[in-house]
C-alpha atoms as a PDB file:
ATOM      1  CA  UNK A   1     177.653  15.223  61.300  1.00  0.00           C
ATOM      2  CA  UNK A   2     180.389  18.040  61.708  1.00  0.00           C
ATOM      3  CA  UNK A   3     183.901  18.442  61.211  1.00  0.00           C
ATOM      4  CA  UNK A   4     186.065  19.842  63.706  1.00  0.00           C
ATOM      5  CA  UNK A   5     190.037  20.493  63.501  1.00  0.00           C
ATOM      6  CA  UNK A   6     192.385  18.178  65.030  1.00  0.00           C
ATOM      7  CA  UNK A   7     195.337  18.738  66.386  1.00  0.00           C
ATOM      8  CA  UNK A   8     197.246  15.245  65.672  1.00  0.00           C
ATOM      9  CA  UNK A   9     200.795  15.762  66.558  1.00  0.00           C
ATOM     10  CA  UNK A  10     199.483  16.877  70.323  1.00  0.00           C
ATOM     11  CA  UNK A  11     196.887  13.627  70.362  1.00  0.00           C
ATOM     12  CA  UNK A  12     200.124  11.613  69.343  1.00  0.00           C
ATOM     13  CA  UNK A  13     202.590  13.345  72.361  1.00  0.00           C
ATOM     14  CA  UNK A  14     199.879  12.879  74.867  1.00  0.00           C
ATOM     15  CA  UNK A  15     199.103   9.017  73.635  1.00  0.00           C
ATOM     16  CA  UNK A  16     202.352   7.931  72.112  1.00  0.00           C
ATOM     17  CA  UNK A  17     200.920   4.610  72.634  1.00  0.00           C
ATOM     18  CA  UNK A  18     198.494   5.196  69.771  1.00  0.00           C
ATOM     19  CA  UNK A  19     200.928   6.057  67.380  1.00  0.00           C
ATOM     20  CA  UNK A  20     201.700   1.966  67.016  1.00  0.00           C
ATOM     21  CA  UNK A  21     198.271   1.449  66.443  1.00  0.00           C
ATOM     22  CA  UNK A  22     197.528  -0.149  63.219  1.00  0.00           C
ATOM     23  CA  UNK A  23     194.358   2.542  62.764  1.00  0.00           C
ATOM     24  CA  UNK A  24     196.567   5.315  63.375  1.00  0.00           C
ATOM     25  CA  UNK A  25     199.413   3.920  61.030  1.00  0.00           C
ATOM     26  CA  UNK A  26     198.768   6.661  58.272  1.00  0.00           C
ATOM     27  CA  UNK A  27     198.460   9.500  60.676  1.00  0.00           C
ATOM     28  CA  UNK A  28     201.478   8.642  62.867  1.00  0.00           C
ATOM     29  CA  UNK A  29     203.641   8.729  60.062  1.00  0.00           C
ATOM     30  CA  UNK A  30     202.899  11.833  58.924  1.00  0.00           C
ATOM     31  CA  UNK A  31     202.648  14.100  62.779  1.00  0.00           C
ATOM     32  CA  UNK A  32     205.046  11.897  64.911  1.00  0.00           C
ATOM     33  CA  UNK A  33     208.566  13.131  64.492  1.00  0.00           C
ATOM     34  CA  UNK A  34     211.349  10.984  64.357  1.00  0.00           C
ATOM     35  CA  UNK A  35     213.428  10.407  67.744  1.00  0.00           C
ATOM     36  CA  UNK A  36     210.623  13.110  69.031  1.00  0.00           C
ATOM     37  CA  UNK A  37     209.418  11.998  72.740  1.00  0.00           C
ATOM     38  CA  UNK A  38     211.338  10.370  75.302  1.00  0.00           C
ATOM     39  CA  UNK A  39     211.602   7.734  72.919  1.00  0.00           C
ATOM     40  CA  UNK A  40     210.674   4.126  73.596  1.00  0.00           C
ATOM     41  CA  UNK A  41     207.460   2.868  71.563  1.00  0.00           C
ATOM     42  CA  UNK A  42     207.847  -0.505  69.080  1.00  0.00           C
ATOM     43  CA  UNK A  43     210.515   0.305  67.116  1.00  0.00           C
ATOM     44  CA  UNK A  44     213.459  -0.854  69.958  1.00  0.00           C
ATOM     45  CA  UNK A  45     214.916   0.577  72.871  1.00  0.00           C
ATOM     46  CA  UNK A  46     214.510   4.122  74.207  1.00  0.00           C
ATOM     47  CA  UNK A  47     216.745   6.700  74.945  1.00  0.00           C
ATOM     48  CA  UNK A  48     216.879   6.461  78.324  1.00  0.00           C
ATOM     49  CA  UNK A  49     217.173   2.465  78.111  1.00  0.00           C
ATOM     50  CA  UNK A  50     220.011   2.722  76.117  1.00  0.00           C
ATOM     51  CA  UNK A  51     221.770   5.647  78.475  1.00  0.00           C
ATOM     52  CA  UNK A  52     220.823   3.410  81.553  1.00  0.00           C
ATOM     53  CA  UNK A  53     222.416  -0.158  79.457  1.00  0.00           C
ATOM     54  CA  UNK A  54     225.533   1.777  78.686  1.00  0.00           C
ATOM     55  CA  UNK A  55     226.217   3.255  82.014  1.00  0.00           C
ATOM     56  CA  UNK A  56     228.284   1.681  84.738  1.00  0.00           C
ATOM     57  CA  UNK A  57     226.103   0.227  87.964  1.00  0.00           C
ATOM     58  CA  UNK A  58     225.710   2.720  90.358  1.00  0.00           C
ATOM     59  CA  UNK A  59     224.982   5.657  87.741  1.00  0.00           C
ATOM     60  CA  UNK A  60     222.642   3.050  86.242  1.00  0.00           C
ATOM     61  CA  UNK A  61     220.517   4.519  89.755  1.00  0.00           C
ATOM     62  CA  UNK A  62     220.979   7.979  89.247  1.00  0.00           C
ATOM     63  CA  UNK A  63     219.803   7.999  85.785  1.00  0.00           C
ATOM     64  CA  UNK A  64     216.938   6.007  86.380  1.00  0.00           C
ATOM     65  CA  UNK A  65     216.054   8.170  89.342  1.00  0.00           C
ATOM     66  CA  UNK A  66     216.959  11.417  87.461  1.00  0.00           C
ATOM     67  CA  UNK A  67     214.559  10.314  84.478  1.00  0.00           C
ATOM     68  CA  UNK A  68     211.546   9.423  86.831  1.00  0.00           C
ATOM     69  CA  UNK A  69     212.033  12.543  88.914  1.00  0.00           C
ATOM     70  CA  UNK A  70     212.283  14.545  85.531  1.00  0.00           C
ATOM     71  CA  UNK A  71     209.111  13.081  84.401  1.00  0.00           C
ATOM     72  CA  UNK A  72     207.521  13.563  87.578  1.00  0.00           C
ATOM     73  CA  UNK A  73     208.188  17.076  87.663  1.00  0.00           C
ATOM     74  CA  UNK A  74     206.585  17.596  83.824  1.00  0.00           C
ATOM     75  CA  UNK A  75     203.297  15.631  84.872  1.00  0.00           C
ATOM     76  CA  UNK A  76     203.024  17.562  87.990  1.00  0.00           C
ATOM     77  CA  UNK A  77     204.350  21.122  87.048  1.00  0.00           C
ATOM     78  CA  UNK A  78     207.065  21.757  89.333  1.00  0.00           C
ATOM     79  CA  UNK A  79     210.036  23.754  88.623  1.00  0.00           C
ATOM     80  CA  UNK A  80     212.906  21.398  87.406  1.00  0.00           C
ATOM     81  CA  UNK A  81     215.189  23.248  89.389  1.00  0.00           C
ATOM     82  CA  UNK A  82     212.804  22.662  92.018  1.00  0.00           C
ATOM     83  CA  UNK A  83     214.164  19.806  94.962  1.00  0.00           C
ATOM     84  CA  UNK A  84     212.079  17.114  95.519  1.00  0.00           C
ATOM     85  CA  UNK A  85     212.746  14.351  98.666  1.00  0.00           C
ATOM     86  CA  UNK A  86     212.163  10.688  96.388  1.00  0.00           C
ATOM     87  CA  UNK A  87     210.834   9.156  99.763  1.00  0.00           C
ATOM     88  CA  UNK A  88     207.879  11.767  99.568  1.00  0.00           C
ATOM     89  CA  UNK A  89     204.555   9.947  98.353  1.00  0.00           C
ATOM     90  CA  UNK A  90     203.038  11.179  94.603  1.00  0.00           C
ATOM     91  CA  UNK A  91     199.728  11.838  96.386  1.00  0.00           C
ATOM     92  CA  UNK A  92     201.676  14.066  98.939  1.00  0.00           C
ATOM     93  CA  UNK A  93     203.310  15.884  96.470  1.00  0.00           C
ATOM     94  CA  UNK A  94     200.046  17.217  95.205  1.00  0.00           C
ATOM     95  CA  UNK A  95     199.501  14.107  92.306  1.00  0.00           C
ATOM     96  CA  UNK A  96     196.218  12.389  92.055  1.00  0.00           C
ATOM     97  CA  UNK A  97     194.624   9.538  89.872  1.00  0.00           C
ATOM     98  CA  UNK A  98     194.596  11.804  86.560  1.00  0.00           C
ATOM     99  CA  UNK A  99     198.316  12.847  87.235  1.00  0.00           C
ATOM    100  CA  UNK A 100     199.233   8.922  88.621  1.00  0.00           C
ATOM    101  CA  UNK A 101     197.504   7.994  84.781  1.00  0.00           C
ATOM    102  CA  UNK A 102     199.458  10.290  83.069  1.00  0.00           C
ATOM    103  CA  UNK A 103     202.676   9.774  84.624  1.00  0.00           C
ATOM    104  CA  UNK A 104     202.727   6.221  84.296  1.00  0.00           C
ATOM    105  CA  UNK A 105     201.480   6.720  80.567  1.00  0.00           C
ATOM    106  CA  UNK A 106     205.298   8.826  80.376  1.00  0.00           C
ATOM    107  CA  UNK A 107     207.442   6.325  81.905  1.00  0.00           C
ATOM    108  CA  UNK A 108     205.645   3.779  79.742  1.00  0.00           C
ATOM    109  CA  UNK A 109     206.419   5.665  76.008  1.00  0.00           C
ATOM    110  CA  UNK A 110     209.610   6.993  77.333  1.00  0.00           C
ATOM    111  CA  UNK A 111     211.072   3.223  78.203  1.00  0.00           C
ATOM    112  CA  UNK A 112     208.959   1.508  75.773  1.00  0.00           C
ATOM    113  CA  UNK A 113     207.728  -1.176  78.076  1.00  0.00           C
ATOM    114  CA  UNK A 114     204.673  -2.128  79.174  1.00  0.00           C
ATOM    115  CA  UNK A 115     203.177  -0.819  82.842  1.00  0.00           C
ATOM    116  CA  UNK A 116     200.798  -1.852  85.007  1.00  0.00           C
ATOM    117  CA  UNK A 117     197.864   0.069  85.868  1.00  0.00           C
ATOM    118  CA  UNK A 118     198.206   0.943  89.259  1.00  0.00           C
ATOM    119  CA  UNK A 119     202.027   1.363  89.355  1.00  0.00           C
ATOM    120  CA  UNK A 120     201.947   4.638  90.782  1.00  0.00           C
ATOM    121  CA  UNK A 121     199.668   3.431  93.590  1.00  0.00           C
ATOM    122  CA  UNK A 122     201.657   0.240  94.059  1.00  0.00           C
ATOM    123  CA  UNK A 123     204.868   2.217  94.417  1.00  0.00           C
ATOM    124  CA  UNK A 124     204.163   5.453  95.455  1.00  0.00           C
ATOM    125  CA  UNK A 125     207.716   7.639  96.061  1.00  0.00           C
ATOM    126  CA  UNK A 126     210.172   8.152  92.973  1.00  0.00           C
ATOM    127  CA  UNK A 127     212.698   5.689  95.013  1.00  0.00           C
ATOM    128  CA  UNK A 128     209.787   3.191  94.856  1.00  0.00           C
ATOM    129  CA  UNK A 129     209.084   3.543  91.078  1.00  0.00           C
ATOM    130  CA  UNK A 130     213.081   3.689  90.468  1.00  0.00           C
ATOM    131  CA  UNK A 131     213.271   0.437  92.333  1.00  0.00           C
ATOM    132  CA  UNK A 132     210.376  -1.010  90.706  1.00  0.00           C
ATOM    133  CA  UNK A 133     211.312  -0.112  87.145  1.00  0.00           C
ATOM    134  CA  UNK A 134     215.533  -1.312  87.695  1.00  0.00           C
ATOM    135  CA  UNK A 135     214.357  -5.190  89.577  1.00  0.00           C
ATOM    136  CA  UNK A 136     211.421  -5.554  87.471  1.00  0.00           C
ATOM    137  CA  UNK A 137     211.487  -3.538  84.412  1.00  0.00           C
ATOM    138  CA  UNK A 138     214.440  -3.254  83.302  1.00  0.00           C
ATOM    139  CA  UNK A 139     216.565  -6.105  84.886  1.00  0.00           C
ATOM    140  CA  UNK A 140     217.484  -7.029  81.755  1.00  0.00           C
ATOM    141  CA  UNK A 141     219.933  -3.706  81.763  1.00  0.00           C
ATOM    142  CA  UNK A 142     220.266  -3.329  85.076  1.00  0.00           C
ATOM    143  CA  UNK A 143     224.347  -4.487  86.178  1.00  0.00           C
ATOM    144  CA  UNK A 144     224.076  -4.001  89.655  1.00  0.00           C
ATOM    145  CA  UNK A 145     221.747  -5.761  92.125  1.00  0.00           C
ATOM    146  CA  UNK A 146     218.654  -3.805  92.719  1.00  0.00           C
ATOM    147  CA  UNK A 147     216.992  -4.244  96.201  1.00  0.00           C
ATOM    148  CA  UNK A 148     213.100  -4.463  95.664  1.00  0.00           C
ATOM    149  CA  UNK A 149     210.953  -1.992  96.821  1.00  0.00           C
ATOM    150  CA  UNK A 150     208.717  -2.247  99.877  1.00  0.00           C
ATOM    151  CA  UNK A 151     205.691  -1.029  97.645  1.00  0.00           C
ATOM    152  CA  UNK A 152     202.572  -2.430  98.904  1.00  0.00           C
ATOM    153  CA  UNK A 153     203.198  -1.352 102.297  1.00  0.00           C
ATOM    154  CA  UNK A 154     204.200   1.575 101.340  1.00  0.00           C
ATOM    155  CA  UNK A 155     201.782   2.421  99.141  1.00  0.00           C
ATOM    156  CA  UNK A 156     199.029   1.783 101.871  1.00  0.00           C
ATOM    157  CA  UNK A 157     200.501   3.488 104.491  1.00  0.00           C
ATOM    158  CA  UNK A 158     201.055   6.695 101.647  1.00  0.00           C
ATOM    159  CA  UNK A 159     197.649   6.759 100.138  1.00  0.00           C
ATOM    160  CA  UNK A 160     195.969   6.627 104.273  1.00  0.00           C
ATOM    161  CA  UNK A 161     198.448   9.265 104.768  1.00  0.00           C
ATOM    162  CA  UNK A 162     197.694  11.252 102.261  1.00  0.00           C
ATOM    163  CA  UNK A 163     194.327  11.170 102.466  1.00  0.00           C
ATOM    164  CA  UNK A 164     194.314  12.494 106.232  1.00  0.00           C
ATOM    165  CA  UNK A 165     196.881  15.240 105.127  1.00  0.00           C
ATOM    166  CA  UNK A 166     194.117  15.995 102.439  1.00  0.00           C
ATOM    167  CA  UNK A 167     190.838  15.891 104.469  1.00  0.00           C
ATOM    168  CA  UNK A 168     192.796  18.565 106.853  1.00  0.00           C
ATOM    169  CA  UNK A 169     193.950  20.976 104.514  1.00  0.00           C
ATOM    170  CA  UNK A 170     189.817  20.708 103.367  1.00  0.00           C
ATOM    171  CA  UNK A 171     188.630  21.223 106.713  1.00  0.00           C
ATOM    172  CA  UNK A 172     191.375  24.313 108.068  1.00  0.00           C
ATOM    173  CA  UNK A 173     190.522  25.830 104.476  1.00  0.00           C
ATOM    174  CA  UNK A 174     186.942  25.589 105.426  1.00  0.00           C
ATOM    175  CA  UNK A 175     187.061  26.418 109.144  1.00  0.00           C
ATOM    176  CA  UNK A 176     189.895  29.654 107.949  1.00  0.00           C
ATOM    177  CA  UNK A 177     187.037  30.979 106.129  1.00  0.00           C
ATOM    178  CA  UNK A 178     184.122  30.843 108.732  1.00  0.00           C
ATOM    179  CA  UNK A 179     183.497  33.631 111.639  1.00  0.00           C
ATOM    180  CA  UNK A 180     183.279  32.092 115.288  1.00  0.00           C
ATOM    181  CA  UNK A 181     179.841  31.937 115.421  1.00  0.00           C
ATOM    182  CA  UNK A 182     179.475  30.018 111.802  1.00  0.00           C
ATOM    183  CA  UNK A 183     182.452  27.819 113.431  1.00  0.00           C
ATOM    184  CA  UNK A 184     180.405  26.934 116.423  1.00  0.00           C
ATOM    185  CA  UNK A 185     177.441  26.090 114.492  1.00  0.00           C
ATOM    186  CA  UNK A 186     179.526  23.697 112.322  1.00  0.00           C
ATOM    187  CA  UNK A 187     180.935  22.235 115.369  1.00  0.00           C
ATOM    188  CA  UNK A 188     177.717  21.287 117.027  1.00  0.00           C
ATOM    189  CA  UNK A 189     175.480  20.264 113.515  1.00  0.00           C
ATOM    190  CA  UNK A 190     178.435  17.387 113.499  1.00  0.00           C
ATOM    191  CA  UNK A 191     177.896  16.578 117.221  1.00  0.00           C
ATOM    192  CA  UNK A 192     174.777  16.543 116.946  1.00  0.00           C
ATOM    193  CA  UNK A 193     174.757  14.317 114.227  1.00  0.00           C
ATOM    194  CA  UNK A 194     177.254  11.796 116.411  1.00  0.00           C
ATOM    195  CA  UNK A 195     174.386  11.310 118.615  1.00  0.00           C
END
């Protein structure tokens, strides 16, 4: 048996979920802060739900776009000033299954609504999630009609090409470090394996 130290307020902000968990009642009330997080959880509508409710139709959009993007940017590290296209694909823009986890686990505390697993895979662009969350989500808010998202195509086509981008970049990293000679040897072990 040991006893290590336990850092419960950063446990909490990474799985805000928890905190409503009758086991971690006691604990919650003492390290979560109140309002602290995007919001969201049990105890009624977030932040951002409310912001989105209140606003007129089309800025509805932008601040559920603005929101995902923002929380995209957090999960994957990116500069918030930095300008991201919201057709490009998670997986392109460096995200994989830890970072698809995460960032679904964000949207999830910061609306305070339930999300499926593979939402990030299912809809795979922030214009895809931003569709996804205003028809599905949040239609209940939502004042405008929201078309729905193409995500299952999308999401194919994404992951396959993101994937290929992937397996490049691996092999010109590999091949940028080799001298001819090691490069011609590579080249005809996998020919030679063809046969």
């Amino acid at each position: 048996m040991g006893v290590l130290p336990f850092r419960w307020p950063k446990f909490f902000e990474q799985f805000p979920l928890m905190a409503g968990h009758a086991a971690f009642a006691g604990l919650a009330a003492r390290h979560v802060k109140k309002g602290s997080g995007d919001g969201g959880g049990a105890g009624g509508a977030s932040d951002i739900v409310q912001r989105v409710a209140a606003a007129s139709g089309e800025e509805q959009l932008e601040l559920l776009t603005a929101y995902v993007r923002d929380t995209l940017v957090k999960v994957l590290g990116f500069d918030a000033s930095q300008a991201i296209d919201p057709q490009k694909g998670f997986f392109a823009m460096g995200g994989d299954s830890l970072s698809s986890v995460e960032l679904r686990n964000r949207l999830q505390q910061g609306l305070g609504k339930k999300l499926p697993t593979t939402m990030i895979f299912d809809y795979p662009t922030i214009a895809a999630i931003t569709g996804y969350l205003a028809s599905e989500v949040l239609a209940d808010v939502m004042k405008a009609d929201v078309p729905a998202s193409d995500s299952a195509e999308v999401s194919r086509e994404e992951m396959e090409a993101a994937e290929a981008e992937r397996v490049r970049d691996e092999i010109a990293t590999e091949v940028d470090g080799m001298s001819e000679d090691e490069a011609e040897a590579a080249l005809l072990a996998e020919l030679a394996a063809l046969d």
